[in-house]
Protein backbone atom coordinates (compact mmCIF):
# COMPACT_ATOMS: atom_id res chain seq x y z
CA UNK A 1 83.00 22.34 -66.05
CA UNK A 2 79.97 22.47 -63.26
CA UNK A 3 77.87 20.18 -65.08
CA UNK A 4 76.18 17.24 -64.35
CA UNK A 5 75.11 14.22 -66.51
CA UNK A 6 72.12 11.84 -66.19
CA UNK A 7 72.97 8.26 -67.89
CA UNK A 8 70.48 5.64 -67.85
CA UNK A 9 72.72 2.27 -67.34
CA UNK A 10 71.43 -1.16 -68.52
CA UNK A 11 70.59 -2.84 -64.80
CA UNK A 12 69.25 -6.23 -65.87
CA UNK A 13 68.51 -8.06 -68.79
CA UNK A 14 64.78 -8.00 -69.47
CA UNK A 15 62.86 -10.85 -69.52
CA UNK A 16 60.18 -10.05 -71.75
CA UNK A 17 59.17 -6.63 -71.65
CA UNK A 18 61.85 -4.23 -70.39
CA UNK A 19 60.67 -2.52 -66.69
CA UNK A 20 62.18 0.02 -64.90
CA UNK A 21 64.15 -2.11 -62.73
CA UNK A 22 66.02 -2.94 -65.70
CA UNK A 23 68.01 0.23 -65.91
CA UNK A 24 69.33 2.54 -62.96
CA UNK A 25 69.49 6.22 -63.46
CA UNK A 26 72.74 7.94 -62.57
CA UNK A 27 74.85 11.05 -62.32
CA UNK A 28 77.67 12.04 -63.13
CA UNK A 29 80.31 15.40 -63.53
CA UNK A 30 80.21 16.61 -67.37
CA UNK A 31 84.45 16.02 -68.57
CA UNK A 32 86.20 18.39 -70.37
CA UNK A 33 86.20 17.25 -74.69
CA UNK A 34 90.09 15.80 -75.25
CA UNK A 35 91.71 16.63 -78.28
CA UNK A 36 89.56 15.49 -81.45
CA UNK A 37 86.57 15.45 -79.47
CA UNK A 38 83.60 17.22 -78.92
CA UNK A 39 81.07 17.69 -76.06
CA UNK A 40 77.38 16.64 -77.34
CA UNK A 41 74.07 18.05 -75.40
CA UNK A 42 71.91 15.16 -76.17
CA UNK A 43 68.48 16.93 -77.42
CA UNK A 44 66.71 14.02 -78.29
CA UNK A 45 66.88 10.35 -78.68
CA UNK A 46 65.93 8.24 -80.78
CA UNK A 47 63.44 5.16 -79.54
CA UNK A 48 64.44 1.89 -82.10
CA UNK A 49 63.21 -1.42 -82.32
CA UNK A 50 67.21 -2.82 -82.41
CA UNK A 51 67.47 -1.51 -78.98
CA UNK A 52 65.51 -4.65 -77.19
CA UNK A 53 67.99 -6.83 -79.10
CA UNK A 54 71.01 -4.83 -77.77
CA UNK A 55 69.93 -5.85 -74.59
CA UNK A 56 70.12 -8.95 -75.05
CA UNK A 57 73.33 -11.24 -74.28
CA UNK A 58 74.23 -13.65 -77.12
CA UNK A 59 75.60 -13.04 -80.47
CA UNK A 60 74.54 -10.28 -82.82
CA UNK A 61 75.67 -7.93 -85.36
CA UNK A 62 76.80 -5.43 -82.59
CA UNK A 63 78.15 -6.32 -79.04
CA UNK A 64 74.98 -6.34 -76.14
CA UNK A 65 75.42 -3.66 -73.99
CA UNK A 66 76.63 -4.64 -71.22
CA UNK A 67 75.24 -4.57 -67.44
CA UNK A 68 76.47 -1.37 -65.77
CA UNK A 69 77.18 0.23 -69.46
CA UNK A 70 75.37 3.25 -70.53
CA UNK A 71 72.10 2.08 -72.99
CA UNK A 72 73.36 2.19 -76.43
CA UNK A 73 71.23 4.73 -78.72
CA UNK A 74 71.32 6.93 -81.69
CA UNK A 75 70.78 10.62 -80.60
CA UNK A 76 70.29 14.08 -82.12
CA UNK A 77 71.77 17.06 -79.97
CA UNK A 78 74.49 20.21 -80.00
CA UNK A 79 77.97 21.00 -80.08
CA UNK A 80 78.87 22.57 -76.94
CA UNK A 81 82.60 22.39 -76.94
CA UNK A 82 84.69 21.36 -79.39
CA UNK A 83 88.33 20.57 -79.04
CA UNK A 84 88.00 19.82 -83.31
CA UNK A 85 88.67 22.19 -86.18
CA UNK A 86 85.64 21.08 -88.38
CA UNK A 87 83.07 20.92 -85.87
CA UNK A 88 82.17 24.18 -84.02
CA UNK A 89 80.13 24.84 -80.96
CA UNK A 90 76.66 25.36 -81.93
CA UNK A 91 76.40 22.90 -84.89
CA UNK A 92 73.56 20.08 -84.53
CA UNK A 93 74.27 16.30 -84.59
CA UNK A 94 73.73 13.11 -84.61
CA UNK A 95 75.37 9.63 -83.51
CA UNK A 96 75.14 6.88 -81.29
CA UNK A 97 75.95 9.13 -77.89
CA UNK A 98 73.72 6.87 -75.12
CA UNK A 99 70.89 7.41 -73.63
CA UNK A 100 72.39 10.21 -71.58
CA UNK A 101 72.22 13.95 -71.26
CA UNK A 102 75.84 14.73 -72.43
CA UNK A 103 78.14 12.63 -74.33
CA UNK A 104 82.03 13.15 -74.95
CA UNK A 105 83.09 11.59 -78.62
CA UNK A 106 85.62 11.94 -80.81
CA UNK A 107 84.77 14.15 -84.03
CA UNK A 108 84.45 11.03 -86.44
CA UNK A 109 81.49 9.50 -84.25
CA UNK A 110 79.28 12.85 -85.18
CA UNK A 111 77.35 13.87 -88.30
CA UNK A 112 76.64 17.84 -88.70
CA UNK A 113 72.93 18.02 -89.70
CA UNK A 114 71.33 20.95 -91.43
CA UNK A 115 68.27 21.94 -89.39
CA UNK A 116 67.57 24.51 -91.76
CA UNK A 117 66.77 21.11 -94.19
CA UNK A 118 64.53 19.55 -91.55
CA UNK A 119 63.84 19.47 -87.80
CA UNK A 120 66.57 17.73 -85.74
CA UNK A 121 64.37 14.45 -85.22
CA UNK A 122 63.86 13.74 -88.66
CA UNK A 123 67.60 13.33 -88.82
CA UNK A 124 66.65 10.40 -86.47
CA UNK A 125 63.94 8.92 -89.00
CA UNK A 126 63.56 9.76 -92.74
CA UNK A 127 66.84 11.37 -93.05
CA UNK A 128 69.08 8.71 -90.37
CA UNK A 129 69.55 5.21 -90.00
CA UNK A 130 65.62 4.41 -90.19
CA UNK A 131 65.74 6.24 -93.67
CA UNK A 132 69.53 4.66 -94.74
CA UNK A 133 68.12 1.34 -93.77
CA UNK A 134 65.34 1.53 -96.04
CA UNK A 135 66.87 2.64 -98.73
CA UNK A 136 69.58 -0.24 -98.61
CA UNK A 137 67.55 -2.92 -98.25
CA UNK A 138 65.26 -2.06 -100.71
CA UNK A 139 67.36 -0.82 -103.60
CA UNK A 140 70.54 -2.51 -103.18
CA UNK A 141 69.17 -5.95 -101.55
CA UNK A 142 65.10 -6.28 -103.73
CA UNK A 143 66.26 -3.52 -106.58
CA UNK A 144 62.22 -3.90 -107.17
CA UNK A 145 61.47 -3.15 -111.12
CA UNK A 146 59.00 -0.52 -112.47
CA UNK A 147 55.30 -2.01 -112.26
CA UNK A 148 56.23 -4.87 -109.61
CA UNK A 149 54.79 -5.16 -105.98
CA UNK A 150 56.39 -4.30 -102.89
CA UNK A 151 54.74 -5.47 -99.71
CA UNK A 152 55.99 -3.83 -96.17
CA UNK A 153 55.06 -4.70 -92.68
CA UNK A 154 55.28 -2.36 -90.29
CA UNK A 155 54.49 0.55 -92.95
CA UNK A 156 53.47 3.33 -90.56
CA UNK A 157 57.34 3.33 -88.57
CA UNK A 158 60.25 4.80 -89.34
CA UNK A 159 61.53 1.91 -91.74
CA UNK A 160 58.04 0.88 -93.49
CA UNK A 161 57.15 4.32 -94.18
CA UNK A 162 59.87 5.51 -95.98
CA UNK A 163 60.52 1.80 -97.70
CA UNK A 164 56.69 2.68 -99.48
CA UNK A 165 57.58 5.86 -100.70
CA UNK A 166 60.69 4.84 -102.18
CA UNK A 167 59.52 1.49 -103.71
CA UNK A 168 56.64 4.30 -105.25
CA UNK A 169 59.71 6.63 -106.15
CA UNK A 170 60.75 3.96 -108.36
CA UNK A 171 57.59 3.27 -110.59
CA UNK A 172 56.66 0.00 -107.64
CA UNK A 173 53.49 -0.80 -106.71
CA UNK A 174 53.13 -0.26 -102.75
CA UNK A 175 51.46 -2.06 -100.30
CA UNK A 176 51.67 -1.47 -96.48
CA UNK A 177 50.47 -3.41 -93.54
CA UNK A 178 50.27 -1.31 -90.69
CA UNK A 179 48.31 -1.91 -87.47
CA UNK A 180 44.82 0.50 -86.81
CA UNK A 181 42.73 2.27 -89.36
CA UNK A 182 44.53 5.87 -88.63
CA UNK A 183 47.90 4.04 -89.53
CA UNK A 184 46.37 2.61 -92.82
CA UNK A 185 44.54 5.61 -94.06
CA UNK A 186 48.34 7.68 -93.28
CA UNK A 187 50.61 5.30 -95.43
CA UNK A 188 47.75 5.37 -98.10
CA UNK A 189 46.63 9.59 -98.52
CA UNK A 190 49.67 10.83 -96.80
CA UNK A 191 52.74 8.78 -97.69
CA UNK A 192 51.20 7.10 -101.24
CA UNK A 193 50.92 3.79 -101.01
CA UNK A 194 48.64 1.76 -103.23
CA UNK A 195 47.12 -0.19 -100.78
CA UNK A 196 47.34 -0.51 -97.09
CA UNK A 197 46.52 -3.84 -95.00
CA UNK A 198 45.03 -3.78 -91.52
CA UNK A 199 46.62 -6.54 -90.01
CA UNK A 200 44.82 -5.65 -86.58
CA UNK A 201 41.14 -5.79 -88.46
CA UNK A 202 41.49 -9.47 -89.62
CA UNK A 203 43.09 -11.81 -92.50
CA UNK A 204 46.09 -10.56 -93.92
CA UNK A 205 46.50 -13.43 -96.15
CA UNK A 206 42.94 -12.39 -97.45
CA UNK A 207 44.08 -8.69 -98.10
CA UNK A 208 47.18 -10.24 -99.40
CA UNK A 209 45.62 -12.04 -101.88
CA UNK A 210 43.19 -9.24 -102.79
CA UNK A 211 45.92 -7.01 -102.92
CA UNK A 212 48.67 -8.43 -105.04
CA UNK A 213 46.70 -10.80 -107.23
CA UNK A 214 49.95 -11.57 -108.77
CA UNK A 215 51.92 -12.26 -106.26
CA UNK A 216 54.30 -10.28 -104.27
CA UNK A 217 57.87 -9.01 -105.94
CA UNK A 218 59.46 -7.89 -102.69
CA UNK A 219 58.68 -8.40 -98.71
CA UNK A 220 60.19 -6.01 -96.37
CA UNK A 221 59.88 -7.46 -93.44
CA UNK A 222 60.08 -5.64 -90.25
CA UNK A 223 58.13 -7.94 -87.83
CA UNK A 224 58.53 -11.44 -88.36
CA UNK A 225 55.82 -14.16 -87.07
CA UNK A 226 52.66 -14.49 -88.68
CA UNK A 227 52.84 -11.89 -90.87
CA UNK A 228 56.06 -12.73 -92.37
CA UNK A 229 54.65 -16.60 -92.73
CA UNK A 230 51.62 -14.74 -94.72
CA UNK A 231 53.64 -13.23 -96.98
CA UNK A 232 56.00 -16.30 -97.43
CA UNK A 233 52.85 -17.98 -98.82
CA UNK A 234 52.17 -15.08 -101.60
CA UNK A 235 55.72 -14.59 -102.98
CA UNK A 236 55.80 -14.74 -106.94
CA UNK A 237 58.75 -16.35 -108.96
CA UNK A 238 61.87 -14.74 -107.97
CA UNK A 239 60.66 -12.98 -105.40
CA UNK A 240 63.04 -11.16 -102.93
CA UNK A 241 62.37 -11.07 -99.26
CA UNK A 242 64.07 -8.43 -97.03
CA UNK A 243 64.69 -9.05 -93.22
CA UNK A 244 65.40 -5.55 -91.27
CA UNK A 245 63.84 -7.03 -88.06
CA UNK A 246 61.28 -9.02 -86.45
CA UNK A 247 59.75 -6.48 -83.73
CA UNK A 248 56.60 -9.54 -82.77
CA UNK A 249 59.33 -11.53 -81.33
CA UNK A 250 61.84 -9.40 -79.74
CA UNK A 251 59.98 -9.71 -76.35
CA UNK A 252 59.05 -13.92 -76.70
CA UNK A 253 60.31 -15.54 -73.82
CA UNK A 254 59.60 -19.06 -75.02
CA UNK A 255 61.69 -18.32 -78.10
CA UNK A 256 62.04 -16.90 -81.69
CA UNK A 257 59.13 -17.81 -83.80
CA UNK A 258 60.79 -19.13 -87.23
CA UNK A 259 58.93 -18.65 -90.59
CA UNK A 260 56.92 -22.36 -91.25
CA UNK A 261 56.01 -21.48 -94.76
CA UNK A 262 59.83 -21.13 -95.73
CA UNK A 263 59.64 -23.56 -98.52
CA UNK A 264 58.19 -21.50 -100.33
CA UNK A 265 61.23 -19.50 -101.47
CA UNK A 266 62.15 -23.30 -102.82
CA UNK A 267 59.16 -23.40 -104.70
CA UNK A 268 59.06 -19.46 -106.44
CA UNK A 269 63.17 -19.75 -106.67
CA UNK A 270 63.18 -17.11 -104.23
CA UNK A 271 65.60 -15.65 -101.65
CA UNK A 272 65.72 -13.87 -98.34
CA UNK A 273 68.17 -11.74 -97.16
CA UNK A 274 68.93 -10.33 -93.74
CA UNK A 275 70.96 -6.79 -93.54
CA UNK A 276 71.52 -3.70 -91.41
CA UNK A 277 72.53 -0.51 -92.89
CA UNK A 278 76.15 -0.34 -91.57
CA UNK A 279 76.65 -3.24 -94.19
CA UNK A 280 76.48 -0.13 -96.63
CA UNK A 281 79.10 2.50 -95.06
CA UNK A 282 80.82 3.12 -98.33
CA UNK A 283 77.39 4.13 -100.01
CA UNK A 284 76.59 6.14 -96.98
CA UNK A 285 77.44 9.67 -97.95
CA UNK A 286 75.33 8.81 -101.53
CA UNK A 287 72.55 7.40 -99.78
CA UNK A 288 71.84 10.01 -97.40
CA UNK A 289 72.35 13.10 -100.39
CA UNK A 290 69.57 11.16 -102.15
CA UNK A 291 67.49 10.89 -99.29
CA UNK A 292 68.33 15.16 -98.66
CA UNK A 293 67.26 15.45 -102.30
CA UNK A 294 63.88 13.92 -102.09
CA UNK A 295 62.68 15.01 -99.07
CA UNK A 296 63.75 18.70 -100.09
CA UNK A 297 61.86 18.42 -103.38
CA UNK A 298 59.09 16.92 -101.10
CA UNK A 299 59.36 13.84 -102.82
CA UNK A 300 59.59 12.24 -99.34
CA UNK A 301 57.73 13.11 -96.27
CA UNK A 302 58.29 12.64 -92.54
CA UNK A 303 56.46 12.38 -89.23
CA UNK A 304 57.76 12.53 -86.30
CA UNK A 305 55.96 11.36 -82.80
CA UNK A 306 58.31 12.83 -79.83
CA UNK A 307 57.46 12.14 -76.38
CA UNK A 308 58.17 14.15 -73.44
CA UNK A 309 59.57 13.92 -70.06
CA UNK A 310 63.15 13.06 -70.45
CA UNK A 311 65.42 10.41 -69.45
CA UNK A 312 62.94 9.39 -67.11
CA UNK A 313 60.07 8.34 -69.63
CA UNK A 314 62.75 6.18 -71.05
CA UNK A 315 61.21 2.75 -70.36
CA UNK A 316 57.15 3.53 -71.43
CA UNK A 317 58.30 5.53 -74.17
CA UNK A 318 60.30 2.41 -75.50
CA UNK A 319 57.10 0.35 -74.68
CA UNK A 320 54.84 2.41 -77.12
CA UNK A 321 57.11 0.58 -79.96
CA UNK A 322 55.79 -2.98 -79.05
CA UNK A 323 52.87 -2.09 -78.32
CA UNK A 324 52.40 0.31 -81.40
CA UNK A 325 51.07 3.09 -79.76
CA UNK A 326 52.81 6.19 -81.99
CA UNK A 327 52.64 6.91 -85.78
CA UNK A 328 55.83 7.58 -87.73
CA UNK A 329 59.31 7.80 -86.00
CA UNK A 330 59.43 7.80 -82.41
CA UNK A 331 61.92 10.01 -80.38
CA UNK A 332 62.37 11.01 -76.75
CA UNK A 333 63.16 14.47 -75.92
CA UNK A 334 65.53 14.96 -73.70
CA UNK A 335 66.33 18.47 -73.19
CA UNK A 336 64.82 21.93 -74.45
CA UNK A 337 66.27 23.02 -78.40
């Protein structure tokens, strides 16, 4: 096989915002599949929050990647040899390959996707781990009740968006706080939400308060800081407070920021709960059909923002995350469809 793989290996761990110099692009020949594996064309890749913390060293729910190892990442691509009797050359899928251009993995690492269902990135968002990690933490972690408020930060990302539409899905109240007036008025006339919260605009404890006058049921909280402390200080009795991830921090280099208004959960008999969606692989295949079902009854929608330029845009595509510069789920494309 004549062909030749690009790999983007971790370099350096970042100290604050990841550069360049952190990774080191590569080449290398394109192997053969063994037997029970397939050959992957990686077609796009998907750009996640969890990947600043995978570069980090220290203790975590996964391993860090380590220096000299390929950058971990979920991926959408093609079959393009196949050395496994159920999957064929020419199907589309999706699993953690790298952030590469080809990726050799055994048969059980892939998931076939249906592109007839929905364009390969959304397999990445709405209908992937963004959408599987929503739907966990909501309904098996906050199980919000018909008529209650559900607050989300970060409501105009992969996670937040799709958190809104289900908490709405099941007769919740949703409110979004999402950064930028185009962000707000999307999660509010596109996606459904009750009421959206611009936390770049001014007090989000105001809007809070205006907001959920009664206090809030659930927080899903995707950023941490001040926003989460904001919320801590609205929570009703029995609230439930959800902890996917804590994207205002994941670049500090003086240290995580810890929630001060924590005694509050004391106060409303709360709790908080931390998760990722792997915590949930025997509800997987259930999770995912419901999330199919929706989205084909159009019961859930999906946006996409895919940048261009391959491997190479790697490092300022990642940076648009942090410094919120895309709307929806953001993906990489790495080679033509």
């Amino acid at each position: 096989m004549d062909l030749v793989n690009h790999q983007l290996l971790l370099a350096a761990r970042p100290v604050g915002l990841p550069q360049d110099s952190d990774f080191e692009l590569v080449e290398q020949p394109v192997v053969e599949p063994g037997e029970g594996e397939v050959l992957v064309k990686v077609l796009y890749l998907s750009l996640d929050p969890a990947m600043r913390g995978w570069m980090r060293e220290g203790r975590s729910y996964v391993p860090p990647v380590q220096i000299g190892e390929v950058m971990r990442a979920f991926d959408g691509g093609v079959v393009v040899a196949s050395n496994d009797e159920g999957i064929a050359v020419g199907d589309h899928v999706v699993g953690v390959f790298g952030t590469q251009e080809y990726a050799v993995v055994g048969a059980r690492a892939v998931t076939k996707v249906d592109t007839g269902l929905a364009p390969l990135p959304t397999f990445l968002g709405t209908l992937g781990m963004p959408g599987l990690t929503a739907y966990f933490g909501l309904l098996e972690i906050s199980h919000p009740q018909e008529g209650q408020t559900v607050v989300v930060s970060g409501a105009a990302g992969a996670v937040g968006a799709v958190v809104g539409q289900i908490a709405k899905l099941k007769g919740a109240r949703a409110v979004g706080i999402a950064g930028g007036p185009e962000k707000c008025d999307y999660i509010v006339d596109e996606l459904g939400f009750d009421a959206a919260i611009d936390y770049k605009a001014g007090d989000v404890a105001r809007g809070l308060a205006e907001h959920c006058p009664n206090g809030i049921d659930v927080y899903f909280d995707n950023v941490g800081g001040e926003i989460l402390d904001a919320a801590l200080a609205r929570l009703a009795r029995e609230a439930r407070v959800v902890i996917c991830g804590a994207i205002s921090q994941y670049n500090a280099t003086e240290g995580i920021r810890g929630p001060s208004n924590y005694m509050s959960l004391l106060v409303n008999h709360a709790s908080m709960t931390g998760f990722v969606f792997s915590d949930y692989a025997s509800g997987m295949a259930d999770a995912a059909r419901q999330l199919h079902e929706w989205y084909a009854a159009g019961k859930l929608k999906s946006r996409e923002d895919v940048a261009q330029g391959g491997l190479e845009a790697f490092v300022p595509t990642l940076l648009r995350l942090f410094s919120g510069e895309h709307l929806g789920k953001l993906a990489l494309q790495v080679a033509p469809q």
